[in-house]
C-alpha atoms as a PDB file:
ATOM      1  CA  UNK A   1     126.700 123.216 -22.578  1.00  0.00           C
ATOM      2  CA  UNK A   2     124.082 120.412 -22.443  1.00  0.00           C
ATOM      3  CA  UNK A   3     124.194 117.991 -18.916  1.00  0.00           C
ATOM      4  CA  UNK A   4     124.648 114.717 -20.668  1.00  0.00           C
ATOM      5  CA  UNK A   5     123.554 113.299 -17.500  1.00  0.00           C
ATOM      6  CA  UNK A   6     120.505 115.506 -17.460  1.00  0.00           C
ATOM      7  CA  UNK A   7     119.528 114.290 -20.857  1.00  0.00           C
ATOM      8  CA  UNK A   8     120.125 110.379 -19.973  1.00  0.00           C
ATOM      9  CA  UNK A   9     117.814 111.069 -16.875  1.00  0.00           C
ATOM     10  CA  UNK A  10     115.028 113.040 -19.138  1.00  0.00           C
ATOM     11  CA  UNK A  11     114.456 110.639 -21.948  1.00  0.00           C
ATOM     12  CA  UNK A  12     115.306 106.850 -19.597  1.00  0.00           C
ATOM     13  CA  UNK A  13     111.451 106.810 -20.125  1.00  0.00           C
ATOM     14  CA  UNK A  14     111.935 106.530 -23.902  1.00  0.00           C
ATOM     15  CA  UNK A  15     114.759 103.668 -23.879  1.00  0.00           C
ATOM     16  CA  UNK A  16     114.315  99.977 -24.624  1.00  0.00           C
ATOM     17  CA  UNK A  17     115.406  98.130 -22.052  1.00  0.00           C
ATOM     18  CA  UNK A  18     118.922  97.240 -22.990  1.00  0.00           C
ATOM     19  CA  UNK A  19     119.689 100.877 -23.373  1.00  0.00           C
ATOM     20  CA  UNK A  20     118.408 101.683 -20.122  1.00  0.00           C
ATOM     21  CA  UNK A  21     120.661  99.559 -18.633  1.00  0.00           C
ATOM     22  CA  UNK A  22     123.635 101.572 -20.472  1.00  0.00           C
ATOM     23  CA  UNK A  23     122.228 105.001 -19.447  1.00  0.00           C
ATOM     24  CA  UNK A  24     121.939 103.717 -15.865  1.00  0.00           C
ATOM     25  CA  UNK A  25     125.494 102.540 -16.424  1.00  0.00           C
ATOM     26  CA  UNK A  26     126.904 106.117 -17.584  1.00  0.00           C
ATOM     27  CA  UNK A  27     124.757 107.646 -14.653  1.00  0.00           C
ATOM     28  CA  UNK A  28     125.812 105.933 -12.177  1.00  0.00           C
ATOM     29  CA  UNK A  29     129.587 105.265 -13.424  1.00  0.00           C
ATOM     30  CA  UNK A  30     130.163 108.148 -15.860  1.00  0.00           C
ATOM     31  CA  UNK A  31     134.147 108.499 -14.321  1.00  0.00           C
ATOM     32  CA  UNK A  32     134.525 105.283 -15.715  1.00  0.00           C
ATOM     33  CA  UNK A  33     132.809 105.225 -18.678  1.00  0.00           C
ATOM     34  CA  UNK A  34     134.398 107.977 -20.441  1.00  0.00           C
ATOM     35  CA  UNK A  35     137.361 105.820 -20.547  1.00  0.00           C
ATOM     36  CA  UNK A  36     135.927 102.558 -21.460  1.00  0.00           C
ATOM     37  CA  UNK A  37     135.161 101.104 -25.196  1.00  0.00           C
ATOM     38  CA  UNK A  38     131.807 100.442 -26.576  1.00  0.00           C
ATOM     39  CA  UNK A  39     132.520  96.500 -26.268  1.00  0.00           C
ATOM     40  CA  UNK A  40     133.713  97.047 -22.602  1.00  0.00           C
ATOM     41  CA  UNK A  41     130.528  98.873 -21.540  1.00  0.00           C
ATOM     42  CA  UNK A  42     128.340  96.424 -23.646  1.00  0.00           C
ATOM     43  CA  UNK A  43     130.322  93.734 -21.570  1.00  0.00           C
ATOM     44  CA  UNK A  44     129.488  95.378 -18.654  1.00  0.00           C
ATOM     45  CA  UNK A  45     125.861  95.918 -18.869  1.00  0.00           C
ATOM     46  CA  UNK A  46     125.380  92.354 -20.680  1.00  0.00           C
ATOM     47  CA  UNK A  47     124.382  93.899 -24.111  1.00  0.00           C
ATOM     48  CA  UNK A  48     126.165  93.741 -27.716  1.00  0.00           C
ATOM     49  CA  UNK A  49     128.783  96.236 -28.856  1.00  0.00           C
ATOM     50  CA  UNK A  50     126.593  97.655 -31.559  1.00  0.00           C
ATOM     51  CA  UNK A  51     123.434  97.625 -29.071  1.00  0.00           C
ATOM     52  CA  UNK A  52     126.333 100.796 -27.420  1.00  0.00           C
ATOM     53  CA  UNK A  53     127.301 102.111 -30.842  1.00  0.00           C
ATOM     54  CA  UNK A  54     123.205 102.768 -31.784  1.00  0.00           C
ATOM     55  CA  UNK A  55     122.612 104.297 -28.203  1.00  0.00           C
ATOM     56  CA  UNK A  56     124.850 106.366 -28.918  1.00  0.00           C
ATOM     57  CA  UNK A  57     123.132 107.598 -32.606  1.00  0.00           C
ATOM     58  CA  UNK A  58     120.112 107.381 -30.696  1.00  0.00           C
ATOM     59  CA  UNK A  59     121.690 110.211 -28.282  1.00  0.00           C
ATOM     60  CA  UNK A  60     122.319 112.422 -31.826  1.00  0.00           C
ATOM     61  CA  UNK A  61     125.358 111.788 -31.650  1.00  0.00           C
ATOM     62  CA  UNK A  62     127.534 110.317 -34.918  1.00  0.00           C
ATOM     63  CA  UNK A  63     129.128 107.089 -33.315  1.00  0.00           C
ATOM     64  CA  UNK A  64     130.300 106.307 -30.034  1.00  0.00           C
ATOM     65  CA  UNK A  65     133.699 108.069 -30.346  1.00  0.00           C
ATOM     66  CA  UNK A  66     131.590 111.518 -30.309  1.00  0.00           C
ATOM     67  CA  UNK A  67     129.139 110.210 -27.098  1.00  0.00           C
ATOM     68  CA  UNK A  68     132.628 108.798 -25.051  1.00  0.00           C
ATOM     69  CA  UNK A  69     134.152 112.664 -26.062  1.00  0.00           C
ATOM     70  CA  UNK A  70     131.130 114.085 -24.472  1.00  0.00           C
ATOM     71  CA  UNK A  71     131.532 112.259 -21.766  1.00  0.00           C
ATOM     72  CA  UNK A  72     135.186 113.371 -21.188  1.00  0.00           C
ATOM     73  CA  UNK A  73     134.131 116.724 -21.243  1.00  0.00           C
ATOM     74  CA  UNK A  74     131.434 116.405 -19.062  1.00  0.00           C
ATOM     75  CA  UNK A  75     134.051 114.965 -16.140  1.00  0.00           C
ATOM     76  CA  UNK A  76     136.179 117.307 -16.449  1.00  0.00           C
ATOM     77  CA  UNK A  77     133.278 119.854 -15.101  1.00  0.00           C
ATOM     78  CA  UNK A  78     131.431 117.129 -12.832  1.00  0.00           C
ATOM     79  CA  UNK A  79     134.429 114.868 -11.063  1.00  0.00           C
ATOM     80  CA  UNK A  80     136.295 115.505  -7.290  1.00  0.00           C
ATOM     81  CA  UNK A  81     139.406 115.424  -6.464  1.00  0.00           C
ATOM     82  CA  UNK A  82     139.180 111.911  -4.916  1.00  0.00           C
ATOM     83  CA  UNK A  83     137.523 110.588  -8.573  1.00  0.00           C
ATOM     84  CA  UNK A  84     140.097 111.521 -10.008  1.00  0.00           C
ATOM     85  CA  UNK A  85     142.705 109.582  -8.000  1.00  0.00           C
ATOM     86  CA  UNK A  86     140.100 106.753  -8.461  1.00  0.00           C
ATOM     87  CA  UNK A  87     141.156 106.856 -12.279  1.00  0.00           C
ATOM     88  CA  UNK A  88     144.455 105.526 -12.101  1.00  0.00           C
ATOM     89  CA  UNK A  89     143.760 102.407  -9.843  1.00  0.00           C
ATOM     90  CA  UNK A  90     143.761 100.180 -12.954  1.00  0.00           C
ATOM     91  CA  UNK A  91     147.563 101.191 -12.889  1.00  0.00           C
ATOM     92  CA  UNK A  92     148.538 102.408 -10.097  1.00  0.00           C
ATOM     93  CA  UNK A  93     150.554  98.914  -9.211  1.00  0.00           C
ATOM     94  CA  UNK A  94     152.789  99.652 -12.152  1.00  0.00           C
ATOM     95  CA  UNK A  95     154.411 102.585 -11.828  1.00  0.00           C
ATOM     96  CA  UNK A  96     156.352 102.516 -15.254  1.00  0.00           C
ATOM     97  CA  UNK A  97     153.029 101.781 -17.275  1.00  0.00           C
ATOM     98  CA  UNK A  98     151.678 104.916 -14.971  1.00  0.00           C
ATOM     99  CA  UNK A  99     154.305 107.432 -15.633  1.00  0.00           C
ATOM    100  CA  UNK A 100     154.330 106.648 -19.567  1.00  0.00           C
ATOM    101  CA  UNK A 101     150.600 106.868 -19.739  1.00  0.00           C
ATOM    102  CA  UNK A 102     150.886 110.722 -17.799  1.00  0.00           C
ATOM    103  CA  UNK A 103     153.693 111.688 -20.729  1.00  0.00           C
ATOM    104  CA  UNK A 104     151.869 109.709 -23.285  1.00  0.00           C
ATOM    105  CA  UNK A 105     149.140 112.034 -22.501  1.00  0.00           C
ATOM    106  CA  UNK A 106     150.920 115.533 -22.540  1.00  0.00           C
ATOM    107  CA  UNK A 107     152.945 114.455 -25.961  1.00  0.00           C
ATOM    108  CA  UNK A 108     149.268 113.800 -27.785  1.00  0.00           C
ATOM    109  CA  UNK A 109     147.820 117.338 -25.667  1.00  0.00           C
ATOM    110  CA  UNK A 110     150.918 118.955 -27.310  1.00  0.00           C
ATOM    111  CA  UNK A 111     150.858 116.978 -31.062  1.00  0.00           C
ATOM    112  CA  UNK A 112     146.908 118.699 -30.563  1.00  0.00           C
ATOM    113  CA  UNK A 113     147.878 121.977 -30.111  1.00  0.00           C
ATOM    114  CA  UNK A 114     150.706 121.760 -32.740  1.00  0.00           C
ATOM    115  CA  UNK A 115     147.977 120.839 -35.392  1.00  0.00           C
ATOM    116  CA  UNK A 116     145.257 122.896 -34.483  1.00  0.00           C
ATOM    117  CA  UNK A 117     147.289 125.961 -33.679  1.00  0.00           C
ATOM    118  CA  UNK A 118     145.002 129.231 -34.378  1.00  0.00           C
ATOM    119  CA  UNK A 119     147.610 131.864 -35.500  1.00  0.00           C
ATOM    120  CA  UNK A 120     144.703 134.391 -36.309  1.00  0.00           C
ATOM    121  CA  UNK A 121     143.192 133.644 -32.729  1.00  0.00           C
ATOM    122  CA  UNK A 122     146.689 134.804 -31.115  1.00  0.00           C
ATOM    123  CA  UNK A 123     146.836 137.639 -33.171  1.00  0.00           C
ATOM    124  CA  UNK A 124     144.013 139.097 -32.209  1.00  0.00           C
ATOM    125  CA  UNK A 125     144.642 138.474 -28.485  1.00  0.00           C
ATOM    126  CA  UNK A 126     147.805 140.288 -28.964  1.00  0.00           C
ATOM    127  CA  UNK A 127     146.326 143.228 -30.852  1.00  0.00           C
ATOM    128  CA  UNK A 128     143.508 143.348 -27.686  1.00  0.00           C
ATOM    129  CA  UNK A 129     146.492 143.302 -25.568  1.00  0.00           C
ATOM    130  CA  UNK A 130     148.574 145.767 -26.746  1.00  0.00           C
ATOM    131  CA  UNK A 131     145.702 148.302 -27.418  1.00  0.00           C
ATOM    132  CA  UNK A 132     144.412 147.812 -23.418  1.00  0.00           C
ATOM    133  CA  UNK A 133     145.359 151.173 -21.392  1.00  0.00           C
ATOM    134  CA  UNK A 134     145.678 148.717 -18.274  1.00  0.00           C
ATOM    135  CA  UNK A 135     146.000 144.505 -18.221  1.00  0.00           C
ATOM    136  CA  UNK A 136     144.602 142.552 -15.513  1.00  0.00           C
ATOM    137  CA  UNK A 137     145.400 138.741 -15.169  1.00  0.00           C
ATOM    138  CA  UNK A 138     143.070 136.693 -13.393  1.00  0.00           C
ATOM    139  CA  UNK A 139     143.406 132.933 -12.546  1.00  0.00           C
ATOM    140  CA  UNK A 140     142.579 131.347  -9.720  1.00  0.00           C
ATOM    141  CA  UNK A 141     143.439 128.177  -7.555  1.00  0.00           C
ATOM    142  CA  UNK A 142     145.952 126.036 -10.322  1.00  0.00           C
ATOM    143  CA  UNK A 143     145.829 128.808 -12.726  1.00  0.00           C
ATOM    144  CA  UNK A 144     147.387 131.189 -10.096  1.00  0.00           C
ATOM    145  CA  UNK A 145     150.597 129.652 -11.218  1.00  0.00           C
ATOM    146  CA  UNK A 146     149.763 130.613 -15.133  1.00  0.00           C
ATOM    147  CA  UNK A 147     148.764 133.724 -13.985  1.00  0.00           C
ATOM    148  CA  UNK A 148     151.861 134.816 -11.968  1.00  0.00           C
ATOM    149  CA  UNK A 149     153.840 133.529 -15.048  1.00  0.00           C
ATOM    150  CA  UNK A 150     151.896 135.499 -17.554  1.00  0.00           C
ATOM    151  CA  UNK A 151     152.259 138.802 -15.543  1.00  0.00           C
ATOM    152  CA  UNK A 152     155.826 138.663 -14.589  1.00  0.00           C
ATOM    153  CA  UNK A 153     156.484 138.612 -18.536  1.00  0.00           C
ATOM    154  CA  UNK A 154     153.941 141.009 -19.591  1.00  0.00           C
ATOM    155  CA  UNK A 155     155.409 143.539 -16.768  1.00  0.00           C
ATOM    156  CA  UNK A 156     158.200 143.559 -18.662  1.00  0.00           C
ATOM    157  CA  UNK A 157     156.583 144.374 -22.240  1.00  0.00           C
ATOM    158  CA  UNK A 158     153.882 146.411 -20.708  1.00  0.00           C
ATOM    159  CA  UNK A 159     153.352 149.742 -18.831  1.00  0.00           C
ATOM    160  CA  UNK A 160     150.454 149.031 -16.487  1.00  0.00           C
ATOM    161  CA  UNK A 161     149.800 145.637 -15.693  1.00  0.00           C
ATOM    162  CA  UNK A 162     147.905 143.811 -12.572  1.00  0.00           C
ATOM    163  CA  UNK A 163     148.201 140.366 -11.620  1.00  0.00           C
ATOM    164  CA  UNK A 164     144.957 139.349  -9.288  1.00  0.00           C
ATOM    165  CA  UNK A 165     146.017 137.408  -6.572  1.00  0.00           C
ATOM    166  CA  UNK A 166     144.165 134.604  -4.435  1.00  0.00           C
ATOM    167  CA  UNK A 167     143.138 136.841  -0.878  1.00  0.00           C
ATOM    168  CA  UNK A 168     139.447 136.203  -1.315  1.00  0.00           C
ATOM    169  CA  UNK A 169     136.284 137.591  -3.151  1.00  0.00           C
ATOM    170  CA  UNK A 170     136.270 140.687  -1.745  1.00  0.00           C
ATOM    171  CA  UNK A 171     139.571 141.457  -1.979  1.00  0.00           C
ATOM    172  CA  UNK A 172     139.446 140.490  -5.865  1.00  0.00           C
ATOM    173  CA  UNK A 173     136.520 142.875  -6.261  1.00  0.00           C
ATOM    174  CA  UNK A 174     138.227 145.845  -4.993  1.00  0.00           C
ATOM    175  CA  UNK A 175     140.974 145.329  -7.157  1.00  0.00           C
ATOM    176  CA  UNK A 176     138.746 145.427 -10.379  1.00  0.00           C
ATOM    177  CA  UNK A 177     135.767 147.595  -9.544  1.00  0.00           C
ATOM    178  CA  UNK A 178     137.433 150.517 -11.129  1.00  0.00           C
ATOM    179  CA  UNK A 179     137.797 148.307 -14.664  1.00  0.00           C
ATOM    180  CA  UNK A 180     136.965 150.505 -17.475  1.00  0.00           C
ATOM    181  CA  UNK A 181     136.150 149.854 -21.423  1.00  0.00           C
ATOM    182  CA  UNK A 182     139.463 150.844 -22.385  1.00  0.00           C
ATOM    183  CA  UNK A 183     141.026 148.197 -20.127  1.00  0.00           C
ATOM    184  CA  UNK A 184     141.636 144.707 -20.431  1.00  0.00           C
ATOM    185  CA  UNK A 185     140.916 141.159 -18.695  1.00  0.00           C
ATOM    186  CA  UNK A 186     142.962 137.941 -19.218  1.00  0.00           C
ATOM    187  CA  UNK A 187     141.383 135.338 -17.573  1.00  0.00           C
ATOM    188  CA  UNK A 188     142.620 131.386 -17.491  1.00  0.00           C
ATOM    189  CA  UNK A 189     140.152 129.009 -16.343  1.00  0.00           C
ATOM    190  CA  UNK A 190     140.616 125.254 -16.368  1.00  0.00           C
ATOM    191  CA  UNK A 191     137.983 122.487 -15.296  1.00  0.00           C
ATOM    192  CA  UNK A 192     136.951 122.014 -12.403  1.00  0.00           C
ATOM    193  CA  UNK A 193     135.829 125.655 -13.395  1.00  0.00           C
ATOM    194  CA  UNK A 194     136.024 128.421 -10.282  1.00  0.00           C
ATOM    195  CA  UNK A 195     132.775 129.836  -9.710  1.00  0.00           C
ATOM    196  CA  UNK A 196     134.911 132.940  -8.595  1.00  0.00           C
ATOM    197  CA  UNK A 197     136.348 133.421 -11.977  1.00  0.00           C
ATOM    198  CA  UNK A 198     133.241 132.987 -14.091  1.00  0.00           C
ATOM    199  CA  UNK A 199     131.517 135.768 -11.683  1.00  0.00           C
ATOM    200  CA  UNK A 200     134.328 137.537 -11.850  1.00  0.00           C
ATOM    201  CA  UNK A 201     134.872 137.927 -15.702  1.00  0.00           C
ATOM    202  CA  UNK A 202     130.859 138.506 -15.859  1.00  0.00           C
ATOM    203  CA  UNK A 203     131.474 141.899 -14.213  1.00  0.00           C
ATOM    204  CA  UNK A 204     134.225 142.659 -16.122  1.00  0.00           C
ATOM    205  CA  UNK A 205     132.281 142.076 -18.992  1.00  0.00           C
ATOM    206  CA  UNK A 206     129.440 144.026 -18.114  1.00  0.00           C
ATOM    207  CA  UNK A 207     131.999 147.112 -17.173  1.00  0.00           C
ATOM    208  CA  UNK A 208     132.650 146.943 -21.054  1.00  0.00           C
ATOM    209  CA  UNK A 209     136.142 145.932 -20.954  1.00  0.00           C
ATOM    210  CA  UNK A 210     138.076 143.805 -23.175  1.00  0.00           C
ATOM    211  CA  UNK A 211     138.546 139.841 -22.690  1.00  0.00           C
ATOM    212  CA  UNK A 212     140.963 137.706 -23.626  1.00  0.00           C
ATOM    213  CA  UNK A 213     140.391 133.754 -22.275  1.00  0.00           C
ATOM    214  CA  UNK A 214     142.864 131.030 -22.104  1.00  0.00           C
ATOM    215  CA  UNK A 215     140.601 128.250 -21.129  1.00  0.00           C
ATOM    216  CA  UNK A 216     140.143 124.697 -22.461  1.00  0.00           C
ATOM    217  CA  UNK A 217     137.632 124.023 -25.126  1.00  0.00           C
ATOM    218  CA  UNK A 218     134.323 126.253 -26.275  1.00  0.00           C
ATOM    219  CA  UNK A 219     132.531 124.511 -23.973  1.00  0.00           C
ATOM    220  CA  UNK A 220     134.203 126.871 -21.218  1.00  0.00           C
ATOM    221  CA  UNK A 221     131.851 129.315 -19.463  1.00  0.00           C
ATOM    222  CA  UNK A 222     134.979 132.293 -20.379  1.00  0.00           C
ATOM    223  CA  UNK A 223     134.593 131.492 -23.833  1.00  0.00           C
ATOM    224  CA  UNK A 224     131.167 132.826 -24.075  1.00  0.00           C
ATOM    225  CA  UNK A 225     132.459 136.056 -22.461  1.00  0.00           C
ATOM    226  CA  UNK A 226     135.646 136.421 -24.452  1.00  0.00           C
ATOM    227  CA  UNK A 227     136.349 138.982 -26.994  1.00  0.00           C
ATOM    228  CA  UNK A 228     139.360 136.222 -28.196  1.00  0.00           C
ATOM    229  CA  UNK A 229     140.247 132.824 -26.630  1.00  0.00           C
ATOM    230  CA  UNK A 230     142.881 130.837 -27.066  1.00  0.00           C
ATOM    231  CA  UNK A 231     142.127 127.155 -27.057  1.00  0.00           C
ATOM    232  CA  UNK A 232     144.795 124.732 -24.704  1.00  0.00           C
ATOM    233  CA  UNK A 233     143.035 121.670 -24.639  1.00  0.00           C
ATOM    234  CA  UNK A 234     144.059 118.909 -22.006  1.00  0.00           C
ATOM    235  CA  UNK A 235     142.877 115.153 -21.641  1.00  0.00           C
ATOM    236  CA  UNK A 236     144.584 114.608 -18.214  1.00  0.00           C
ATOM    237  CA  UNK A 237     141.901 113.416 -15.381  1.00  0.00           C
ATOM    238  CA  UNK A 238     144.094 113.841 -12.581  1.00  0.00           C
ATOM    239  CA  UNK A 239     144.084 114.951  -9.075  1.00  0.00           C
ATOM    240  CA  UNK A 240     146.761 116.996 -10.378  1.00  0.00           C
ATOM    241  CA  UNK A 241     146.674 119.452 -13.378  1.00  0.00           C
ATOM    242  CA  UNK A 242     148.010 119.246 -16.205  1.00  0.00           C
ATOM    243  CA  UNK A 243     149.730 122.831 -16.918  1.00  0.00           C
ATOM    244  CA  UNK A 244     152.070 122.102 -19.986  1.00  0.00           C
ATOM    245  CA  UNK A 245     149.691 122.773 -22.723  1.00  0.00           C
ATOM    246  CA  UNK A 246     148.530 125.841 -21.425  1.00  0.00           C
ATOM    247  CA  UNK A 247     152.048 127.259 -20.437  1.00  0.00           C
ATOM    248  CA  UNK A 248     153.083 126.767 -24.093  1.00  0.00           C
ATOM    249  CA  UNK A 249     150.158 128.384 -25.727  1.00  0.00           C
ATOM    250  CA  UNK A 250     151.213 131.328 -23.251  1.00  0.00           C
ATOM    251  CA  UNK A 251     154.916 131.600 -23.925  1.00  0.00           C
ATOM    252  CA  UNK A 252     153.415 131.964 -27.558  1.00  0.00           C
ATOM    253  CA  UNK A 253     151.441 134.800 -26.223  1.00  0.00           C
ATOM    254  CA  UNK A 254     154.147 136.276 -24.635  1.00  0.00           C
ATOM    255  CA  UNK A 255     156.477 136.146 -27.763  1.00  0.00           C
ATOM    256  CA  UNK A 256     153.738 137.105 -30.276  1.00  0.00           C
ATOM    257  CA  UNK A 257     153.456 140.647 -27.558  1.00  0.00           C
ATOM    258  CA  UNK A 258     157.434 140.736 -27.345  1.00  0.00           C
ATOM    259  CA  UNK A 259     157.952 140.972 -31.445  1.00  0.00           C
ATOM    260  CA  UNK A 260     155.574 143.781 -31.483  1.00  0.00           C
ATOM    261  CA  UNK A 261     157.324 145.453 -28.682  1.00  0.00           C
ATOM    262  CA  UNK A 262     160.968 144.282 -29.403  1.00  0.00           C
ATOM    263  CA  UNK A 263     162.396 147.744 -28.605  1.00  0.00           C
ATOM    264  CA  UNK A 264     161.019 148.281 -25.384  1.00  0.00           C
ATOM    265  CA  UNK A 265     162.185 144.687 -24.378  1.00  0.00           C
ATOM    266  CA  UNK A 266     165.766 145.286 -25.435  1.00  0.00           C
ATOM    267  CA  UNK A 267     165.976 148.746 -23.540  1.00  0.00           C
ATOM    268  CA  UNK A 268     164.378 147.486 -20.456  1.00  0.00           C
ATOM    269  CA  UNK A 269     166.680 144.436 -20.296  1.00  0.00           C
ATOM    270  CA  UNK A 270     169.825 146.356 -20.926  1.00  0.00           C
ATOM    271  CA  UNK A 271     169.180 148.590 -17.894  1.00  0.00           C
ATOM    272  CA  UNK A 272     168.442 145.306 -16.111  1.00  0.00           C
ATOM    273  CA  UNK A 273     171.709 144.080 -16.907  1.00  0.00           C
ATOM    274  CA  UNK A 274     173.749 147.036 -15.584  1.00  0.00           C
ATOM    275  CA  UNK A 275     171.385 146.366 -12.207  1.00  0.00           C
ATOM    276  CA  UNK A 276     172.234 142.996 -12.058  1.00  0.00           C
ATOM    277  CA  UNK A 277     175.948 143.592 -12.326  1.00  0.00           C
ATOM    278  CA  UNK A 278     176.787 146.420 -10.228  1.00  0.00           C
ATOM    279  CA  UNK A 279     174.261 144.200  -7.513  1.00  0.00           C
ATOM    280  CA  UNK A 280     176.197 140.930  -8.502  1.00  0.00           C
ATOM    281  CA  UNK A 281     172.791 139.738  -8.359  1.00  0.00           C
ATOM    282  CA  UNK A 282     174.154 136.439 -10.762  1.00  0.00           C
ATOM    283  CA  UNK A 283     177.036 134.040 -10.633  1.00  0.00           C
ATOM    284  CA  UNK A 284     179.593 134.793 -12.769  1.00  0.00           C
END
């Protein structure tokens, strides 16, 4: 994926001078500006809407829409935890127009997923899946949570399967240095991308073994890697992340792997249920 901010800073040389003083503008306040309008930033530099709109042609891009999405994915990889409080201060004195603005958010991330949904895409995760001798389920830091939630599910459906927990590099290593090509790596990885993952699911790749990403957009550095991804995309810049979106694309996982295994499912949970009741491990 191409630094926007690395191309502003190699071609300022070639901008007139009212479209340096955007480009400074995004450099210097690209948090912001992936938020604003073309007036707003024209408004804020001192130069016309359109003078924004052909900057951003200029850039190769098709219209402004295209160079403020570019932007959005660019701080998702680039902002702290502290810029990203900094992007609700504009409401952060109005706690209603806050909280609708947060579920605003996750109703267009799911109305997104709902209309791009690639049935093919999870088909093919599930046939990697269920061919794997072994699963391993790696997500780090947030995606610990997905993770956990993915392998406590696919333990039931599955006969081998390894969720890789948090302890530290080394400790991660030793649980996956014995990966082989007939085995099998899920790996979720959200923006602000761990380095650990990415290195991570670059040795399991070069072990041979399967791949299967749950990440964000193509831009992700797992994509590249992945023998399938599946595609949860979220617009939340938040110190806190967003995990709806991605926890529905993986109870989809989860029930595309439990029809193909709908058998095993019902036999294991029976025997559960007998467990549960001579334990009185439930309420009645």
């Amino acid at each position: 994926m191409i630094d926007l901010i690395s191309v502003l800073k190699g071609n300022f040389h070639k901008f007139s001078k009212g479209q340096k003083a955007i480009a400074q503008f995004i450099i210097d306040h690209y948090d912001k500006a992936a938020f604003m309008t073309a007036a707003k930033i024209g408004e804020m530099v001192d130069v016309s809407e359109s003078t924004v709109v052909r900057f951003a042609t200029t850039l190769g891009y098709s219209g402004y829409p295209e160079l403020q999405k570019a932007l959005q994915v660019l701080i998702k990889n680039k902002l702290t935890t502290v810029q990203r409080i900094g992007l609700n201060e504009d409401v952060d004195k109005d706690k209603v127009k806050l909280h609708k603005k947060i579920l605003k958010n996750e109703m267009n991330n799911m109305r997104y997923l709902f209309e791009h949904f690639d049935i093919e895409a999870l088909d093919k995760a599930t046939e990697l899946i269920l061919d794997a001798n072994r699963v391993f389920v790696l997500g780090l830091r947030t995606s610990s949570t997905l993770s956990n939630y993915l392998g406590f599910y696919l333990d039931v459906i599955l006969d081998d399967v390894k969720v890789l927990n948090n302890s530290g590099v080394n400790s991660l290593y030793e649980e996956i240095i014995r990966i082989k090509e007939d085995d099998l790596l899920i790996v979720i990885s959200y923006p602000r991308y761990s380095k650990t993952t990415i290195e991570a699911t670059k040795f399991v790749k070069e072990h041979k073994a399967k791949i299967v990403a749950i990440t964000d957009t193509e831009a992700s550095p797992v994509h590249s890697l992945a023998d399938a991804s599946l595609f949860a995309k979220s617009n939340i810049v938040s110190f806190v992340d967003s995990l709806v979106v991605p926890l529905a694309i993986i109870n989809n996982l989860i029930i595309n792997i439990s029809l193909r295994e709908k058998e095993v499912i019902v036999e294991y949970y029976n025997t559960l249920e007998k467990l549960w009741d001579s334990h009185s491990i439930y309420q009645n």
